[in-house]
C-alpha atoms as a PDB file:
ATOM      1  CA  UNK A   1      13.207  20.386  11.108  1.00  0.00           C
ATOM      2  CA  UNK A   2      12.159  17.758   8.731  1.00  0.00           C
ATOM      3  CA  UNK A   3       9.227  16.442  11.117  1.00  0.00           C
ATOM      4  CA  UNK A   4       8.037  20.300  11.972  1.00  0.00           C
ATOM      5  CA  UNK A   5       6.827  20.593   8.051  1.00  0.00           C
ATOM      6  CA  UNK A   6       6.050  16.604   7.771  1.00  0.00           C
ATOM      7  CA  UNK A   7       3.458  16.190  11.227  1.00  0.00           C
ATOM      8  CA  UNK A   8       2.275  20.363  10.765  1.00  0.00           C
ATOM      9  CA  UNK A   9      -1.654  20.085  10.526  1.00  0.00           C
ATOM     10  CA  UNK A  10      -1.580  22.349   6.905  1.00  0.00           C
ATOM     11  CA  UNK A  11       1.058  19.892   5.596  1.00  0.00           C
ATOM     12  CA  UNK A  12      -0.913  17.268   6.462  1.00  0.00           C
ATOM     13  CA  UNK A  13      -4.060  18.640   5.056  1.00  0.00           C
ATOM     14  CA  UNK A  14      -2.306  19.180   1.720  1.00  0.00           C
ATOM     15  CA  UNK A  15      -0.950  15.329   2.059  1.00  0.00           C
ATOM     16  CA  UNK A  16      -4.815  14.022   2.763  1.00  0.00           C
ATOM     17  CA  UNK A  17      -5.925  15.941   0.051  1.00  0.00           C
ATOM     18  CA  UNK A  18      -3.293  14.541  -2.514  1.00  0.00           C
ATOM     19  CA  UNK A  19      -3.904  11.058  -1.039  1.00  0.00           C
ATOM     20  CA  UNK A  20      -7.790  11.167  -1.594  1.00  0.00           C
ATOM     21  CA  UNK A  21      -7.206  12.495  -5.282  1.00  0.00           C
ATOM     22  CA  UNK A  22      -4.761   9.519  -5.485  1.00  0.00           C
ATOM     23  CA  UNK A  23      -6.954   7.259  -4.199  1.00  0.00           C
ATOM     24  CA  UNK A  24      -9.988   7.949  -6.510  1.00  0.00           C
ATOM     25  CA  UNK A  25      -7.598   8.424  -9.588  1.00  0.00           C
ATOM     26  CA  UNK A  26      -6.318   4.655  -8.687  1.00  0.00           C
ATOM     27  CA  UNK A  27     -10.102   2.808  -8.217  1.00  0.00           C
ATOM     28  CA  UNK A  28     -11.135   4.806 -11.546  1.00  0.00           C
ATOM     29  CA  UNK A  29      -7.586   3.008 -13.194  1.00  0.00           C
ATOM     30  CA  UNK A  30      -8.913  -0.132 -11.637  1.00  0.00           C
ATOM     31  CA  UNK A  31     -12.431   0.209 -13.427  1.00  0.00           C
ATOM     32  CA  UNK A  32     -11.692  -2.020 -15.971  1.00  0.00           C
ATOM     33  CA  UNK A  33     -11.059  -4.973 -13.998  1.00  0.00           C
ATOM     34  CA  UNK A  34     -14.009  -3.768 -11.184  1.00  0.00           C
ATOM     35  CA  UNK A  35     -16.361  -4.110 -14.072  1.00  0.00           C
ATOM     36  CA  UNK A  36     -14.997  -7.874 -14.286  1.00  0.00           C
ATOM     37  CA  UNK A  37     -14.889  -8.543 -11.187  1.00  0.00           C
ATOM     38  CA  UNK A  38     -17.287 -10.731  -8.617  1.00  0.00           C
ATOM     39  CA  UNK A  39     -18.878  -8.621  -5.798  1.00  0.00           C
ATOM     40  CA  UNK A  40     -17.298 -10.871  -3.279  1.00  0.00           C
ATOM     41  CA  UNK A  41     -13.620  -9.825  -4.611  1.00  0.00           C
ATOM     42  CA  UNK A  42     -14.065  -5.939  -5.215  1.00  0.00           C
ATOM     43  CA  UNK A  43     -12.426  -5.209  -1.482  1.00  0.00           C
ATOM     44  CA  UNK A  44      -9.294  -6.903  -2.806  1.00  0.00           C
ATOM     45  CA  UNK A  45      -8.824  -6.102  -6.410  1.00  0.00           C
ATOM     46  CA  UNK A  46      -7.985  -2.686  -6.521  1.00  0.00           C
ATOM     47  CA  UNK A  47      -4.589  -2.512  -3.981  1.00  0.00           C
ATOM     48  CA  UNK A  48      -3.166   1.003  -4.661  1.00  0.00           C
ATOM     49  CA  UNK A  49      -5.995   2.753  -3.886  1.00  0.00           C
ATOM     50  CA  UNK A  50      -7.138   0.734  -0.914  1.00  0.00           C
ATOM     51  CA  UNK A  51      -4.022   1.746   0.128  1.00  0.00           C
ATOM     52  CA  UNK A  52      -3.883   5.144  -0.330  1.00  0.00           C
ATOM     53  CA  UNK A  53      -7.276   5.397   1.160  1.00  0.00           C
ATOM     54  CA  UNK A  54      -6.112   3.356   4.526  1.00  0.00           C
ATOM     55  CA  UNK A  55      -3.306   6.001   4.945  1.00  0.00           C
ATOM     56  CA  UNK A  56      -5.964   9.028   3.876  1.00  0.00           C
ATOM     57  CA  UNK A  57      -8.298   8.105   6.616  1.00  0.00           C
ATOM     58  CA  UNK A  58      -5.085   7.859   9.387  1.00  0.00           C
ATOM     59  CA  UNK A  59      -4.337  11.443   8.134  1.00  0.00           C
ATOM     60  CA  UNK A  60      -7.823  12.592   8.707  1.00  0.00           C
ATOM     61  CA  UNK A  61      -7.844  10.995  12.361  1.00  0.00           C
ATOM     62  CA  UNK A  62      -4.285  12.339  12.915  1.00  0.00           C
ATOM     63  CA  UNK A  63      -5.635  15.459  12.503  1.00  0.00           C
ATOM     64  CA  UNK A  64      -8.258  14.900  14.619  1.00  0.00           C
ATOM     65  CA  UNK A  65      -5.587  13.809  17.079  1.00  0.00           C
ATOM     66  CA  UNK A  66      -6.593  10.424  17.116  1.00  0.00           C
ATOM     67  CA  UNK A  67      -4.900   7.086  16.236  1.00  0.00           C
ATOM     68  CA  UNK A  68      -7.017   4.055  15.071  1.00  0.00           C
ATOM     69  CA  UNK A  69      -4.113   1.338  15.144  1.00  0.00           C
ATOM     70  CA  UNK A  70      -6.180  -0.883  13.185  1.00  0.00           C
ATOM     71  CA  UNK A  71      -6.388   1.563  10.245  1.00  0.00           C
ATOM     72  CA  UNK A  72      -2.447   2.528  10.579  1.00  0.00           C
ATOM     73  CA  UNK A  73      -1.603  -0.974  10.621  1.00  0.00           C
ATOM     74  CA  UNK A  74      -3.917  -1.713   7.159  1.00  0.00           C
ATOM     75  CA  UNK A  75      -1.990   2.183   5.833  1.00  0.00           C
ATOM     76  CA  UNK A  76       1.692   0.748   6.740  1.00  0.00           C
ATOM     77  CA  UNK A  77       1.731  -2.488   4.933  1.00  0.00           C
ATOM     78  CA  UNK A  78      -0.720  -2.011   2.336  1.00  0.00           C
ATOM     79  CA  UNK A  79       1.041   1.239   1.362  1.00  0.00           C
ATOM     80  CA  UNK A  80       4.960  -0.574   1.727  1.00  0.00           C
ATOM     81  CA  UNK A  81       3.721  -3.155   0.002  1.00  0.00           C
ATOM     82  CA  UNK A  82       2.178  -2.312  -2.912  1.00  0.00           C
ATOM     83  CA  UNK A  83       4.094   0.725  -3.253  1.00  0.00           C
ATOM     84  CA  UNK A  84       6.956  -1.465  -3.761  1.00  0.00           C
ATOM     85  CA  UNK A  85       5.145  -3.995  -5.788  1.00  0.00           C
ATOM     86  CA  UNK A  86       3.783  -1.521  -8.557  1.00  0.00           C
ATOM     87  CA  UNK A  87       7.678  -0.078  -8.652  1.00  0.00           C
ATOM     88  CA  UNK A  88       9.098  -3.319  -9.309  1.00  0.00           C
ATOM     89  CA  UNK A  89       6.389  -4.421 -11.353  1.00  0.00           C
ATOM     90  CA  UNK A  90       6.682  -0.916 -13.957  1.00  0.00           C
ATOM     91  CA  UNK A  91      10.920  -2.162 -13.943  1.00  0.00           C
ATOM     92  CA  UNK A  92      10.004  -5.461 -15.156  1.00  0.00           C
ATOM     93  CA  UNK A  93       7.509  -4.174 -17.872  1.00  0.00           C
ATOM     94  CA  UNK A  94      11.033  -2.130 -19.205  1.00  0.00           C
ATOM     95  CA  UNK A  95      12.589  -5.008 -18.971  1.00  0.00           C
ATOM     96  CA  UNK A  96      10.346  -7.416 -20.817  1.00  0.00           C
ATOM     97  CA  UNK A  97       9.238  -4.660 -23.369  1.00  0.00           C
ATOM     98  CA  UNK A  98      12.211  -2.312 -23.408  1.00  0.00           C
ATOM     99  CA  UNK A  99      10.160   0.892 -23.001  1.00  0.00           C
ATOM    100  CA  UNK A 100       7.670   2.389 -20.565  1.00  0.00           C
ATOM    101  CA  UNK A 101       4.232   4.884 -21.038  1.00  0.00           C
ATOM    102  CA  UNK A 102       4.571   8.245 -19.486  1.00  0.00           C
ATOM    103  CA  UNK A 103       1.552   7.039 -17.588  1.00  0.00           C
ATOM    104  CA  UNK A 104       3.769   4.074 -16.149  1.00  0.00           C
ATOM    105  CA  UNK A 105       6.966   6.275 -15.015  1.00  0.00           C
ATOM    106  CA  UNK A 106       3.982   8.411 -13.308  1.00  0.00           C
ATOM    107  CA  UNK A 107       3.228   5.176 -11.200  1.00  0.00           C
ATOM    108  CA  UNK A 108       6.740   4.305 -10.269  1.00  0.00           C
ATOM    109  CA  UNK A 109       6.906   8.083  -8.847  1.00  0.00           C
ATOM    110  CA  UNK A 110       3.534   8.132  -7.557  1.00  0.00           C
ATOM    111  CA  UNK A 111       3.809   4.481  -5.791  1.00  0.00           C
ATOM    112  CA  UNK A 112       7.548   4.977  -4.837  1.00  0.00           C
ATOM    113  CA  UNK A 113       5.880   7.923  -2.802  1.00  0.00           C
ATOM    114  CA  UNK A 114       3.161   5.841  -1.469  1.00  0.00           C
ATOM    115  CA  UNK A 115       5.818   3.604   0.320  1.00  0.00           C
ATOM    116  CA  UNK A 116       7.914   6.385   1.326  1.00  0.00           C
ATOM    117  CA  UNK A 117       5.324   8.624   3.404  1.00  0.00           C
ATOM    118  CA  UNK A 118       4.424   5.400   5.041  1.00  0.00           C
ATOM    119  CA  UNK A 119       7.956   5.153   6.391  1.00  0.00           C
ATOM    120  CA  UNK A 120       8.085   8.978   7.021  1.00  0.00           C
ATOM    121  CA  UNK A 121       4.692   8.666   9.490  1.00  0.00           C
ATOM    122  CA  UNK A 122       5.928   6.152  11.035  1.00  0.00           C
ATOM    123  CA  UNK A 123       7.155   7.772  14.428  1.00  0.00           C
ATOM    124  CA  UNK A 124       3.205   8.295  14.733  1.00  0.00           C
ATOM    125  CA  UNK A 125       1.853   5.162  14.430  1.00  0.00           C
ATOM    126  CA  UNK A 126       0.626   3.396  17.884  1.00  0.00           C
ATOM    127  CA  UNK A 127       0.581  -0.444  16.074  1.00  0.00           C
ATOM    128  CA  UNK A 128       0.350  -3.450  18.038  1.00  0.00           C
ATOM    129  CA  UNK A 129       0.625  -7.107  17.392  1.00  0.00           C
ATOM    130  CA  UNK A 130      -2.381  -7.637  17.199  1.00  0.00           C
ATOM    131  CA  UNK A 131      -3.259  -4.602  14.328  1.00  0.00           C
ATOM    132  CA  UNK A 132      -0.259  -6.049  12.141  1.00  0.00           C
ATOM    133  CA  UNK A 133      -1.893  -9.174  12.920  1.00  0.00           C
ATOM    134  CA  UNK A 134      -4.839  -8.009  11.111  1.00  0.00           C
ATOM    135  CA  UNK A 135      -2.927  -6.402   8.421  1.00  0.00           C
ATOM    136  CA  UNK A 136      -0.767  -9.623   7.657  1.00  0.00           C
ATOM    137  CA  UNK A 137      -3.915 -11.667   7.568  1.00  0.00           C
ATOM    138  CA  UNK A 138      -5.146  -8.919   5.188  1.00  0.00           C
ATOM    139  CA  UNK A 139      -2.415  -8.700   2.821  1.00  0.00           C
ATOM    140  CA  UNK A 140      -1.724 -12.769   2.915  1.00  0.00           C
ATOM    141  CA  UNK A 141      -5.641 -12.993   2.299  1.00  0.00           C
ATOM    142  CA  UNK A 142      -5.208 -10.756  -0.593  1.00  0.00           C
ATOM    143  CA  UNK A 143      -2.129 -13.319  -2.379  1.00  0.00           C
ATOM    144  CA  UNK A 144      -4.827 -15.784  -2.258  1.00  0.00           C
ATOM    145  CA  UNK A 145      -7.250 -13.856  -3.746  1.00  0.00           C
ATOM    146  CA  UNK A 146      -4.816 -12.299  -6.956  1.00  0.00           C
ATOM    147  CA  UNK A 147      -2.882 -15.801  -7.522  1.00  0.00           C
ATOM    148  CA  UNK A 148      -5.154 -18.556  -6.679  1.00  0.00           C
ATOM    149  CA  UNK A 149      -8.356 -16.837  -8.145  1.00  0.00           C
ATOM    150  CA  UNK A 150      -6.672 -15.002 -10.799  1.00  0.00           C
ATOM    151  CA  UNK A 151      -7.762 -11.975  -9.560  1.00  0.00           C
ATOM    152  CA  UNK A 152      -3.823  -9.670  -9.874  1.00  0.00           C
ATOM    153  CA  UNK A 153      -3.856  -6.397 -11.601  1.00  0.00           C
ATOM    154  CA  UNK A 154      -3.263  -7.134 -15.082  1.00  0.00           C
ATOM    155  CA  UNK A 155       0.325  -5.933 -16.565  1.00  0.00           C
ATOM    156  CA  UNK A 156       0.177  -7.333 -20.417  1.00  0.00           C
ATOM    157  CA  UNK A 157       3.099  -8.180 -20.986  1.00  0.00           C
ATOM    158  CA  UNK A 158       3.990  -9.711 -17.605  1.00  0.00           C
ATOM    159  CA  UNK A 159       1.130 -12.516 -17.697  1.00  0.00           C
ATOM    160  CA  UNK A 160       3.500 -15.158 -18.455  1.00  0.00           C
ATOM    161  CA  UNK A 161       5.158 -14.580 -15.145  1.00  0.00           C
ATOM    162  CA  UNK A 162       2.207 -15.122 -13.013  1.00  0.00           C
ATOM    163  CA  UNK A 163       3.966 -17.708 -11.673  1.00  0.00           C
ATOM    164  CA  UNK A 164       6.537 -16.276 -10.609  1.00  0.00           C
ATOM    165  CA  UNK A 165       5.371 -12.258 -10.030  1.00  0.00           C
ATOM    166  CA  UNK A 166       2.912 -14.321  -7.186  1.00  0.00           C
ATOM    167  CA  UNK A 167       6.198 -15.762  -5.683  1.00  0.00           C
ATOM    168  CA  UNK A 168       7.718 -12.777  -5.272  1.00  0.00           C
ATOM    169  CA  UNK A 169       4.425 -11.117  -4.096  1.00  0.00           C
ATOM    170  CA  UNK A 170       4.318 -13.407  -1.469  1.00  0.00           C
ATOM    171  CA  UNK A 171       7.773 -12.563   0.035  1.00  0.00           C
ATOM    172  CA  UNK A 172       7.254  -9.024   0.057  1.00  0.00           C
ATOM    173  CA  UNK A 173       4.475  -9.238   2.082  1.00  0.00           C
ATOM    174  CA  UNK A 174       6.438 -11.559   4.394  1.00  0.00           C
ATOM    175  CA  UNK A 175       9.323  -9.241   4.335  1.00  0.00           C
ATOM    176  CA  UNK A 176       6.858  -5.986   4.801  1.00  0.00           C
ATOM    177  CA  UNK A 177       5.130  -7.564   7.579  1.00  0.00           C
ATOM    178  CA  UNK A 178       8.421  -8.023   9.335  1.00  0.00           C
ATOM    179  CA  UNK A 179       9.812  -4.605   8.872  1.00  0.00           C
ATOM    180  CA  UNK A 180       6.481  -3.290  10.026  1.00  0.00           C
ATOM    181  CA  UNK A 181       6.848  -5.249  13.519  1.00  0.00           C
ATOM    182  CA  UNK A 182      10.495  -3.732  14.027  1.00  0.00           C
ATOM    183  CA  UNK A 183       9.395  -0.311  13.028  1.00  0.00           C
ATOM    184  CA  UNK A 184       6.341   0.040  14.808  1.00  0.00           C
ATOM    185  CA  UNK A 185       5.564  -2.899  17.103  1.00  0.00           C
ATOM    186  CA  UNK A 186       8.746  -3.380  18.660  1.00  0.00           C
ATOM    187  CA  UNK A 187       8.370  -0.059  19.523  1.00  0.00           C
ATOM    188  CA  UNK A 188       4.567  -0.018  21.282  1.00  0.00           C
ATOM    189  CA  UNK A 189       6.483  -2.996  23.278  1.00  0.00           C
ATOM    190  CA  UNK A 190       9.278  -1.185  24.142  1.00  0.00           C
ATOM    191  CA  UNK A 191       7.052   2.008  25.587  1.00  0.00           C
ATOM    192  CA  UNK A 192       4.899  -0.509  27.862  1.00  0.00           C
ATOM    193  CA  UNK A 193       7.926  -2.065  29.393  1.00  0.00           C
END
């Protein structure tokens, strides 16, 4: 019942739709730090969006009925990942400051959604090992580029954790990477066999 309304072509129009208003919403949030930012690291400064823009362009090719594996792969653990990440991030900031912004409860909503339609598409995903090999690449690339350039979204009062926010960043991308191969790869394995 559930998958009728999720993979129906209106519901996923509606879905593209709220993913591309997402998506420009979140690199007009980033502006800020794009208008900081060298040319050669503007692909992998502003996360959430790129994101949300990986998984709107798999929606517009599902549609289509076509998969680019390449593109779901990038969709999957970009949106797991940072979906996750901005969540966890927003907890700490209540934490450390012992409040939150409207704007910042909208995030943990709005990213806690990002990582859970990327679950809920899942079944129609074609990944391979070599996609997620991409992706993983991608989103270790990315660790390099926030902690070792000093190049992460900026959270306030959570820059005296770089240390240790980059630790943790690193792991989830392990972790996502991993979940991504038994949810999807495992599977494009399992179908050729």
């Amino acid at each position: 019942m559930i998958k009728n309304i999720l993979f129906h072509p209106q519901f996923i129009v509606i879905l593209l739709i709220i993913n591309l208003f997402g998506t420009i919403y979140g690199y007009l949030w980033y502006g800020n730090q794009l208008s900081n930012t060298p040319i050669y690291f503007l692909p992998f400064v502003p996360d959430s969006p790129t994101a949300s823009l990986f998984f709107t362009i798999f929606l517009f090719f599902i549609l289509k009925g076509k998969n680019i594996p390449l593109i779901e792969a990038l969709a999957f653990t970009t949106l797991v990942k940072y979906g996750l990440w901005a969540v966890v991030m927003n907890m700490l900031t209540l934490l450390v400051n012992g409040s939150l912004s409207w704007q910042s409860y909208m995030l943990i909503a709005s990213h806690g959604a990002m990582a859970i339609q990327a679950f809920l598409y899942a079944p129609l995903y074609k990944i391979k090992i070599s996609h997620l090999t991409i992706a993983a690449i991608w989103l270790l690339h990315n660790e390099i580029i926030d902690y070792i350039f000093d190049m992460m979204p900026t959270y306030g009062s959570l820059s005296n954790y770089q240390n240790q926010i980059g630790y943790f960043t690193f792991w989830l991308s392990i972790v996502v990477i991993i979940v991504v191969y038994q949810i999807s790869v495992k599977k494009q394995i399992k179908n050729m066999s």
